[in-house]
Protein backbone atom coordinates (compact mmCIF):
# COMPACT_ATOMS: atom_id res chain seq x y z
CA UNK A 1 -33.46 -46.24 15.34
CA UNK A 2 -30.31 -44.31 16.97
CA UNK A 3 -29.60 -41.07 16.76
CA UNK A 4 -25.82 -41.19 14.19
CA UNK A 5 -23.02 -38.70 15.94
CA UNK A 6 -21.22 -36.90 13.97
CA UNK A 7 -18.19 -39.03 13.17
CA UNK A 8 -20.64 -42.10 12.73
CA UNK A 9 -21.48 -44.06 9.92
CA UNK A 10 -25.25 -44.15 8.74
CA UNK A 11 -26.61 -46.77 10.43
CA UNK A 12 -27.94 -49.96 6.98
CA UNK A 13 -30.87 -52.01 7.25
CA UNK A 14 -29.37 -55.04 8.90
CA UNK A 15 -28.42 -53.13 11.86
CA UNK A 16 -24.45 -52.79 10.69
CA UNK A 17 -22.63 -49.03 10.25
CA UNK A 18 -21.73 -47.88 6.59
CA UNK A 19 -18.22 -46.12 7.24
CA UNK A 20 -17.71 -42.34 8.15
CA UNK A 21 -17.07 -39.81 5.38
CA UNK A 22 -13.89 -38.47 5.09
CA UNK A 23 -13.56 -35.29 7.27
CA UNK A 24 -13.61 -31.98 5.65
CA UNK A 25 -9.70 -31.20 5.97
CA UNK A 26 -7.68 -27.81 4.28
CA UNK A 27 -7.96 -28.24 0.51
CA UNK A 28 -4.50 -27.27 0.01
CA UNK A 29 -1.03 -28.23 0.87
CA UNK A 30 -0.30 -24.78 2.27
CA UNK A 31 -3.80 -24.64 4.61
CA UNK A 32 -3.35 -24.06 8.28
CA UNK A 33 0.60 -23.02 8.03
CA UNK A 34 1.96 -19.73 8.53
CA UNK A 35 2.59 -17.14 5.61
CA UNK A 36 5.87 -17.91 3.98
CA UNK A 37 6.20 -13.39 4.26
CA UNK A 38 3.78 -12.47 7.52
CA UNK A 39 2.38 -9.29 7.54
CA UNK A 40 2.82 -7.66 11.30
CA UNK A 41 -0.18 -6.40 12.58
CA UNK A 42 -0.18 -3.49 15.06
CA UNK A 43 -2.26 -5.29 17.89
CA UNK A 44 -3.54 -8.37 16.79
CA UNK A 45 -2.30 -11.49 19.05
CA UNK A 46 -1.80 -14.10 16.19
CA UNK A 47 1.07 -12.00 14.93
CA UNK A 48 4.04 -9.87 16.46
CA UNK A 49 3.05 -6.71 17.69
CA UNK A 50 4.38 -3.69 16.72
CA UNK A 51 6.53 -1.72 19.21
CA UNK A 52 4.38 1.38 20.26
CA UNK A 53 6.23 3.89 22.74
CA UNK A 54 4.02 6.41 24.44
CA UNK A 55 6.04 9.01 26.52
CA UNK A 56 5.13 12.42 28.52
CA UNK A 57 6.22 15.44 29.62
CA UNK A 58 4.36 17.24 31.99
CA UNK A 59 1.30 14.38 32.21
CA UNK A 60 0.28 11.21 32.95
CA UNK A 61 -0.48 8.51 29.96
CA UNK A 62 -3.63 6.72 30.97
CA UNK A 63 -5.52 3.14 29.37
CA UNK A 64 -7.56 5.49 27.41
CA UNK A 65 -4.86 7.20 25.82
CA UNK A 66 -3.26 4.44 25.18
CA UNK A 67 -6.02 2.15 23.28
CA UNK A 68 -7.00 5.55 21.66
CA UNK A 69 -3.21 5.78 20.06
CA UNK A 70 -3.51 2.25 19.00
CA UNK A 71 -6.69 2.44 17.54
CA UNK A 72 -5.47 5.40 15.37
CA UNK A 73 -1.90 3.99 13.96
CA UNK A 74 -3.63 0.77 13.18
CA UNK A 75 -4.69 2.18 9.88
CA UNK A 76 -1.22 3.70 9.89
CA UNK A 77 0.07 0.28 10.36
CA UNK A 78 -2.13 -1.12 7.66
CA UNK A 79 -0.77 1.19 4.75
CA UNK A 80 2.78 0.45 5.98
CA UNK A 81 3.04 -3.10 6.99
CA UNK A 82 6.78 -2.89 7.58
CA UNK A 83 6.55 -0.17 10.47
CA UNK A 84 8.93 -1.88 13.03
CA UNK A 85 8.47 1.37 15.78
CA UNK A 86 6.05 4.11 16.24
CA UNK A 87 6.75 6.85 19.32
CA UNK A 88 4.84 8.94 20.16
CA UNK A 89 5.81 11.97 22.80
CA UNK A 90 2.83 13.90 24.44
CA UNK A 91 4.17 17.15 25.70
CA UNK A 92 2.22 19.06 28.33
CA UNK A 93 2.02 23.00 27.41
CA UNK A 94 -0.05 25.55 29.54
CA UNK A 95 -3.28 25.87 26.92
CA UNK A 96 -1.99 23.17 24.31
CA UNK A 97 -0.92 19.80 24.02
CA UNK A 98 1.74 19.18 21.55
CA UNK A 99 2.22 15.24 20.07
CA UNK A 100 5.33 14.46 18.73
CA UNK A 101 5.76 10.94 16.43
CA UNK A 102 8.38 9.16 14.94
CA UNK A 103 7.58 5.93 12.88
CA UNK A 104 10.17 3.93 11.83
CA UNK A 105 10.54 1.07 8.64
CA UNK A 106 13.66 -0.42 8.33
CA UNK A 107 15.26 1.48 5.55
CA UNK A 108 12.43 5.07 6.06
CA UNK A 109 11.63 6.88 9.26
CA UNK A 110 8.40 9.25 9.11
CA UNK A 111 8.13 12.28 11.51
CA UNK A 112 5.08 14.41 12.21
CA UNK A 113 4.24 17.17 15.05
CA UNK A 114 1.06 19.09 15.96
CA UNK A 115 -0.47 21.53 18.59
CA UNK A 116 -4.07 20.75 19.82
CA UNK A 117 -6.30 21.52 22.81
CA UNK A 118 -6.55 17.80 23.58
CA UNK A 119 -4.78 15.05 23.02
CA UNK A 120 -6.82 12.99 20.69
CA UNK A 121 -7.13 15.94 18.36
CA UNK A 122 -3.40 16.49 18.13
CA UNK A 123 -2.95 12.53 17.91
CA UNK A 124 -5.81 12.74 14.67
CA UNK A 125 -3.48 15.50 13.12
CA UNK A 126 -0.38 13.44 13.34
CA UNK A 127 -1.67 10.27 12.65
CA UNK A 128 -2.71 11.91 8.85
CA UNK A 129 0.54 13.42 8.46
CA UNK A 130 2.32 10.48 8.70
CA UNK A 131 -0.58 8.70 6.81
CA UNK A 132 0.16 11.36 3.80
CA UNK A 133 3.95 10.84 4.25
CA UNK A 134 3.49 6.80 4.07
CA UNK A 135 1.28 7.53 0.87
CA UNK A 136 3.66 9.80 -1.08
CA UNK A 137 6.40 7.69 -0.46
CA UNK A 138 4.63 4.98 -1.88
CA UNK A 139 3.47 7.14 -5.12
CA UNK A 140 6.91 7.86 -5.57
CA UNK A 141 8.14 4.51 -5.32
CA UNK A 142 5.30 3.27 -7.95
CA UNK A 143 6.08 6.17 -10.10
CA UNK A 144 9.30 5.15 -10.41
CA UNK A 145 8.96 1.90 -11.10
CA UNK A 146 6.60 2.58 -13.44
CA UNK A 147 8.75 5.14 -15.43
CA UNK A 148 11.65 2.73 -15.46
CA UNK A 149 9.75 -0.32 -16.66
CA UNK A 150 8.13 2.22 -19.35
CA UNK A 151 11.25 3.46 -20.23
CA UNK A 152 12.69 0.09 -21.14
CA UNK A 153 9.74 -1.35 -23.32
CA UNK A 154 9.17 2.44 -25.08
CA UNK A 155 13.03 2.62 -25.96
CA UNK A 156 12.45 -1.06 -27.82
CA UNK A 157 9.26 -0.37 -29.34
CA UNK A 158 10.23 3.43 -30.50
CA UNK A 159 13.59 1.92 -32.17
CA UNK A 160 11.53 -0.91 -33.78
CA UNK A 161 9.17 1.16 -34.93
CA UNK A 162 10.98 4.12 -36.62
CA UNK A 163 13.37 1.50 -37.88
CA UNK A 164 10.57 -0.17 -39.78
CA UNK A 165 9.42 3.11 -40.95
CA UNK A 166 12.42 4.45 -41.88
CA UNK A 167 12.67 1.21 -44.26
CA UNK A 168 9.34 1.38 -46.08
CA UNK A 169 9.70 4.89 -46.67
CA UNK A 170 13.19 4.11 -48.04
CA UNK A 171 11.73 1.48 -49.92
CA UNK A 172 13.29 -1.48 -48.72
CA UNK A 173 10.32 -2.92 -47.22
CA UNK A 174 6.80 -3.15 -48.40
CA UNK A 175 3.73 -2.68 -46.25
């Protein structure tokens, strides 16, 4: 007896090949194609990056800084999927290190600052700044929303309502 590849048919008594099953293809008509709305990621290579500017004053910006600033804004990135620009400005003091960022959507730019020892600490600081900033703005935008769809359905419901019981009470309509 052979050995069947995959591919193969199962090999039938009289020495003939039964033929191959179907492959196991995408299940839907939209498998394997790209997002009709892609999300950008910050440093992922299927997608396009985001634009990340490091600059300095008074220093040098080394590989280390630099995967340590991307690792940090990628959860930045992730709450704000529309960031198109993030720079960030290290600025060399004599016993501090102040970090400077700028993030920018296309309709919002965030801005954050802080004063650390060392770099990472002030880039942790700033990072959750603009993390809160990204997170109130999006409260506010939900709250919004929410109060105007509210607002629309409570104004029809209210009317309905006292309208009803403005007519049983008058006696025009029995409950």
């Amino acid at each position: 007896m052979g050995v069947t590849l995959p591919g193969e048919g199962a090999k039938l008594a009289d020495g003939r090949r039964s033929l191959p099953q179907a492959g196991v293809g995408p299940k839907t008509r939209s498998a394997g194609r790209e997002p009709a709305f892609p999300r950008f990621r910050l440093f992922v290579e299927n997608g396009p990056p985001m634009d990340l500017r490091l600059q300095t004053r008074g220093g040098r910006i080394g590989d280390r800084l630099r995967q340590v600033a991307a690792h940090k804004l990628s959860g930045l990135e992730r709450m704000e999927p529309a960031l198109v620009r993030v720079e960030i400005e290290v600025i060399s003091q004599k016993n501090s290190q102040r970090v400077e960022a700028v993030a920018a959507t296309a309709r919002k730019t965030y801005r954050a600052h802080a004063d650390a020892r060392e770099v990472e600490s002030a880039l942790d600081v700033v990072v959750d700044k603009l993390e809160r900033q990204v997170r109130d703005h999006h409260k506010k935008r939900r709250a919004r929303l929410i109060a105007g769809a509210g607002r629309v359905k409570s104004a029809q419901s209210i009317g309905e309502g006292r309208d009803r019981a403005t007519r049983v009470r008058d006696g025009d309509e029995t409950s």
